[in-house]
N, C-alpha and C. Protein backbone atom coordinates (compact mmCIF):
# COMPACT_ATOMS: atom_id res chain seq x y z
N UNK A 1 -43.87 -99.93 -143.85
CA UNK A 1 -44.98 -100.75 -143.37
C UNK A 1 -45.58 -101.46 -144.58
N UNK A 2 -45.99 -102.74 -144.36
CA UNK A 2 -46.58 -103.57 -145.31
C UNK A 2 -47.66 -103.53 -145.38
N UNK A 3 -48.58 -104.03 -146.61
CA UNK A 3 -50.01 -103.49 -146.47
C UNK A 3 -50.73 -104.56 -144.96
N UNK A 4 -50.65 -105.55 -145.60
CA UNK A 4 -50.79 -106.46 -143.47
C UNK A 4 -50.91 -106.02 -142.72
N UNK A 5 -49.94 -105.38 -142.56
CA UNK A 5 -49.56 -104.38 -141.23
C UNK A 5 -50.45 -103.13 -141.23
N UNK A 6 -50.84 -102.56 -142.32
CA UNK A 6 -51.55 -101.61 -142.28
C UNK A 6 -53.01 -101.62 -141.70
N UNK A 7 -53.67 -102.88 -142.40
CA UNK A 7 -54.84 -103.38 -142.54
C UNK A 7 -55.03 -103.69 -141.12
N UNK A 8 -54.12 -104.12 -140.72
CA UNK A 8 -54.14 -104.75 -139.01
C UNK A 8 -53.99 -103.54 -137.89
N UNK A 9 -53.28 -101.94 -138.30
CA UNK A 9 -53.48 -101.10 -137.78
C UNK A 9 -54.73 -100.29 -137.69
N UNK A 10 -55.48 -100.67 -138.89
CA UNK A 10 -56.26 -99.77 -139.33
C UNK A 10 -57.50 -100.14 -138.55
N UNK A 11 -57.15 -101.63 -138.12
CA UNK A 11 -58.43 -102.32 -138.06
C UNK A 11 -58.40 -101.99 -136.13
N UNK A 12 -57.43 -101.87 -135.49
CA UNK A 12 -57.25 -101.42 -134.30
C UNK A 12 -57.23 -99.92 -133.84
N UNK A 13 -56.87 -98.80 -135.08
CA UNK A 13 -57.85 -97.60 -134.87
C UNK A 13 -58.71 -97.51 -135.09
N UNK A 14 -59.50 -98.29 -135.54
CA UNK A 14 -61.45 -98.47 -135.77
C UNK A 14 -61.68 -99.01 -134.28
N UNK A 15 -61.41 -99.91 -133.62
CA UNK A 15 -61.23 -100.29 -132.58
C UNK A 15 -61.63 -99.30 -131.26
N UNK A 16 -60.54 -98.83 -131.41
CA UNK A 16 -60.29 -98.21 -130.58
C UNK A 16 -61.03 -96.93 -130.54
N UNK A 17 -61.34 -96.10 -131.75
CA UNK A 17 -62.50 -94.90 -132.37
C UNK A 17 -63.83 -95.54 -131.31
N UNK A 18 -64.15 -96.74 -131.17
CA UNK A 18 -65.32 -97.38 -131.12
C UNK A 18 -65.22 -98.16 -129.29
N UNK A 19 -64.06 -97.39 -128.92
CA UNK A 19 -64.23 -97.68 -127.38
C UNK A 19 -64.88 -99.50 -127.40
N UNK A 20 -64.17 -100.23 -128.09
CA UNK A 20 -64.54 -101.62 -128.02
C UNK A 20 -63.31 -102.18 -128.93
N UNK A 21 -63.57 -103.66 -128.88
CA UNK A 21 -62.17 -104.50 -128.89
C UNK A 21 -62.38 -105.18 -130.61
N UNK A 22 -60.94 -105.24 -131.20
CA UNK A 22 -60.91 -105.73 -132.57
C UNK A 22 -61.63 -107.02 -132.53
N UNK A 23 -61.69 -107.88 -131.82
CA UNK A 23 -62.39 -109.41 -131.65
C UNK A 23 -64.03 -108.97 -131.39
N UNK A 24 -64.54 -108.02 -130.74
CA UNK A 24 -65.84 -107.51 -130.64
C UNK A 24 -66.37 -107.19 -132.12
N UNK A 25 -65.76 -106.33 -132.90
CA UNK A 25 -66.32 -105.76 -133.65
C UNK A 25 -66.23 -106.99 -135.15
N UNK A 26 -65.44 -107.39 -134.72
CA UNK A 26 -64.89 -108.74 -135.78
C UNK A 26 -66.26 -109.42 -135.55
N UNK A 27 -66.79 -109.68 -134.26
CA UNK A 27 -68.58 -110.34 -134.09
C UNK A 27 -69.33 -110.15 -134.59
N UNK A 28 -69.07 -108.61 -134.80
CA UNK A 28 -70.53 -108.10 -135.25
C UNK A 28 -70.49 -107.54 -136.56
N UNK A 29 -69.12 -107.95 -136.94
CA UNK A 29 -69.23 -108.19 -138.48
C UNK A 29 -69.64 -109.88 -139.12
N UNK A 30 -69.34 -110.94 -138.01
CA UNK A 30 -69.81 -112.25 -138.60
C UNK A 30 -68.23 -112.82 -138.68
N UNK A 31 -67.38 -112.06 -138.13
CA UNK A 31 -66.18 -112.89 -137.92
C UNK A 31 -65.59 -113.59 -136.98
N UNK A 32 -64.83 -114.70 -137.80
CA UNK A 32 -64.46 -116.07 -136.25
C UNK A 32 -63.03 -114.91 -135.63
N UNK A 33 -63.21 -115.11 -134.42
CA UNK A 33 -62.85 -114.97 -133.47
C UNK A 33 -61.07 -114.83 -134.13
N UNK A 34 -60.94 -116.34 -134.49
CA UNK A 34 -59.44 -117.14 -135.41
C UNK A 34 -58.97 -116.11 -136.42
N UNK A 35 -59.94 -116.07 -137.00
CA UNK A 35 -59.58 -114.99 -138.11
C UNK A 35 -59.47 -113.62 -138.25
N UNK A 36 -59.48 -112.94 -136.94
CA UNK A 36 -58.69 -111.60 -136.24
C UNK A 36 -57.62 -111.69 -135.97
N UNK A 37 -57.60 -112.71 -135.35
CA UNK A 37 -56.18 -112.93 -134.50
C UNK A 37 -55.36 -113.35 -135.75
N UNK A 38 -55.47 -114.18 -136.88
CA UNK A 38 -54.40 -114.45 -137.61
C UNK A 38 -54.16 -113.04 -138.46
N UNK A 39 -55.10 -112.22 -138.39
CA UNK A 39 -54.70 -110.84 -138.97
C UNK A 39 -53.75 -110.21 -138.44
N UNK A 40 -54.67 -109.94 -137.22
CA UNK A 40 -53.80 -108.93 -136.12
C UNK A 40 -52.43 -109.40 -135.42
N UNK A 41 -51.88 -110.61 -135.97
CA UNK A 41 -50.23 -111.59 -135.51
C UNK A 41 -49.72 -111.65 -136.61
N UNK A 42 -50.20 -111.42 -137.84
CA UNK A 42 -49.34 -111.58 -139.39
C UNK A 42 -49.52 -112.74 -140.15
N UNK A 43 -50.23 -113.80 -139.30
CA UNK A 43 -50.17 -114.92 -139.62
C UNK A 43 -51.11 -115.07 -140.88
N UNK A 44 -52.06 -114.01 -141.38
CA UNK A 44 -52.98 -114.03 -142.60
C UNK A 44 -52.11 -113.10 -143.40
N UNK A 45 -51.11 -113.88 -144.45
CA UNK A 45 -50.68 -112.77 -145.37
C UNK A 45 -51.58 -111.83 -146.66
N UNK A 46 -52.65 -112.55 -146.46
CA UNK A 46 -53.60 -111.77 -147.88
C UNK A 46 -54.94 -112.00 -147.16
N UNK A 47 -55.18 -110.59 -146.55
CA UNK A 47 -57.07 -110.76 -146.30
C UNK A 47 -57.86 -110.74 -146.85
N UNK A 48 -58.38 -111.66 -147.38
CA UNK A 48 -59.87 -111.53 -148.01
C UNK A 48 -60.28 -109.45 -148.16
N UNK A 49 -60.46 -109.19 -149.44
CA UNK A 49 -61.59 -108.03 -149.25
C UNK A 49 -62.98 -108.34 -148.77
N UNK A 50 -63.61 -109.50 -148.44
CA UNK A 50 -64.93 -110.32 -148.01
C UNK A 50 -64.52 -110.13 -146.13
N UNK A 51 -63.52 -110.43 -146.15
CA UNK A 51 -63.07 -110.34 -144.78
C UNK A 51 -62.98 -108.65 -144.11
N UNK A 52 -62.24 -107.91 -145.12
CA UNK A 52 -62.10 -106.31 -144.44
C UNK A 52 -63.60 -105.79 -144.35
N UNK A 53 -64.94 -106.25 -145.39
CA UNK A 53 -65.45 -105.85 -145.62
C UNK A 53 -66.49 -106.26 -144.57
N UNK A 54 -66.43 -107.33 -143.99
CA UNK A 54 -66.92 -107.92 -142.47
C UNK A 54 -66.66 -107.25 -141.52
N UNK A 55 -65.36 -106.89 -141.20
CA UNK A 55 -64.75 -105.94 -140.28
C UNK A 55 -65.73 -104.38 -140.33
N UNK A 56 -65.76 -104.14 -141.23
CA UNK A 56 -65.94 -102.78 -142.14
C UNK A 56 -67.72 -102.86 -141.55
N UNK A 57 -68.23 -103.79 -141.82
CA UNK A 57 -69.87 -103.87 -141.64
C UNK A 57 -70.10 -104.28 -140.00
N UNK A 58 -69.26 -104.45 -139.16
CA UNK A 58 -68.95 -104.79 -138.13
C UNK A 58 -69.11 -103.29 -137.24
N UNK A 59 -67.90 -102.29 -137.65
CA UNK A 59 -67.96 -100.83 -137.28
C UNK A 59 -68.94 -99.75 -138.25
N UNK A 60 -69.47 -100.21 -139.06
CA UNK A 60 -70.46 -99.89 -139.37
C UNK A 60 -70.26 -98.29 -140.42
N UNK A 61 -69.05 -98.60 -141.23
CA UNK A 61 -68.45 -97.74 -141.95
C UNK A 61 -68.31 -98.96 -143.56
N UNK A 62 -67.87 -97.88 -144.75
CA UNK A 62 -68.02 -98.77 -146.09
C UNK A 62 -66.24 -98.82 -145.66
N UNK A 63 -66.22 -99.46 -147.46
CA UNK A 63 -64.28 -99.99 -147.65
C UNK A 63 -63.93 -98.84 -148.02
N UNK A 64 -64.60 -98.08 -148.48
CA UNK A 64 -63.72 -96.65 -148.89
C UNK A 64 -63.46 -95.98 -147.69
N UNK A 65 -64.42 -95.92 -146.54
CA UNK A 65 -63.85 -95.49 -144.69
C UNK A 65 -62.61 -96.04 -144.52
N UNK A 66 -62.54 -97.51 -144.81
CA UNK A 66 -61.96 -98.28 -144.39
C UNK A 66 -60.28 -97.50 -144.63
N UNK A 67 -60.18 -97.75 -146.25
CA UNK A 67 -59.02 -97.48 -146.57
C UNK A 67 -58.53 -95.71 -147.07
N UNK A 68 -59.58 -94.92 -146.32
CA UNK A 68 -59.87 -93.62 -146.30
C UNK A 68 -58.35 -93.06 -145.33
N UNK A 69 -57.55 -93.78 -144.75
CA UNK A 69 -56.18 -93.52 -144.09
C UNK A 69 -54.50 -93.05 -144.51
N UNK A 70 -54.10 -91.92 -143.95
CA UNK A 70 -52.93 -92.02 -144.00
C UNK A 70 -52.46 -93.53 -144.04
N UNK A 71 -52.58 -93.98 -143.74
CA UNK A 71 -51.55 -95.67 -143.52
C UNK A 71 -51.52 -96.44 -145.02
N UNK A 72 -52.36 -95.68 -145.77
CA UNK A 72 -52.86 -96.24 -147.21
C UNK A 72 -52.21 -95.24 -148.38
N UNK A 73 -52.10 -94.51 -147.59
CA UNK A 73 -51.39 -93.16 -148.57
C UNK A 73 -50.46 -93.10 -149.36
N UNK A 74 -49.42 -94.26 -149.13
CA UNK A 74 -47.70 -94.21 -149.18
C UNK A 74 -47.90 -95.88 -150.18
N UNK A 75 -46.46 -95.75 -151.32
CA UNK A 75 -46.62 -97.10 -151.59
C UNK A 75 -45.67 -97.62 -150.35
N UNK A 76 -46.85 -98.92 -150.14
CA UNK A 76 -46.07 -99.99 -149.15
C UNK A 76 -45.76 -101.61 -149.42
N UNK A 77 -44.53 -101.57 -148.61
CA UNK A 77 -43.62 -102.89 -149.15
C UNK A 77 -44.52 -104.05 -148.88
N UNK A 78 -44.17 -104.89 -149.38
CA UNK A 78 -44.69 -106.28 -148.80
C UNK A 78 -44.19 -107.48 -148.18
């Protein structure tokens, strides 16, 4: 798994922890709508840390929650 891919999983078990939708919480971090979706399809190869950290203030956890995951654990390809 690539880190992308990770970031985009990670960001859909926060999601889902939170009984609400990656585009919801992307709101209430101050994020466009556009800029989930190019996460969560691959189409953003390098996310902003300004961006995870929107997400992150969105579910209402820091970046160290964030990347507090098995999915972060392993070196991953790119």
């Amino acid at each position: 798994m690539n880190i992308n891919k990770a970031i985009a999983t990670r960001m859909a078990e926060l999601a889902e922890e939170r009984n609400s939708t990656i585009t919801e919480i992307g709101r209430w971090g101050g994020l466009k709508q556009t800029t989930v979706s190019e996460i969560m399809c691959g189409r953003s190869k390098h996310p902003k840390i300004s961006t995870i950290q929107a997400y992150c203030n969105g579910c209402g956890i820091t970046l160290t929650e964030f990347f507090d995951s098995p999915l972060f654990g392993v070196v991953l390809e790119d």
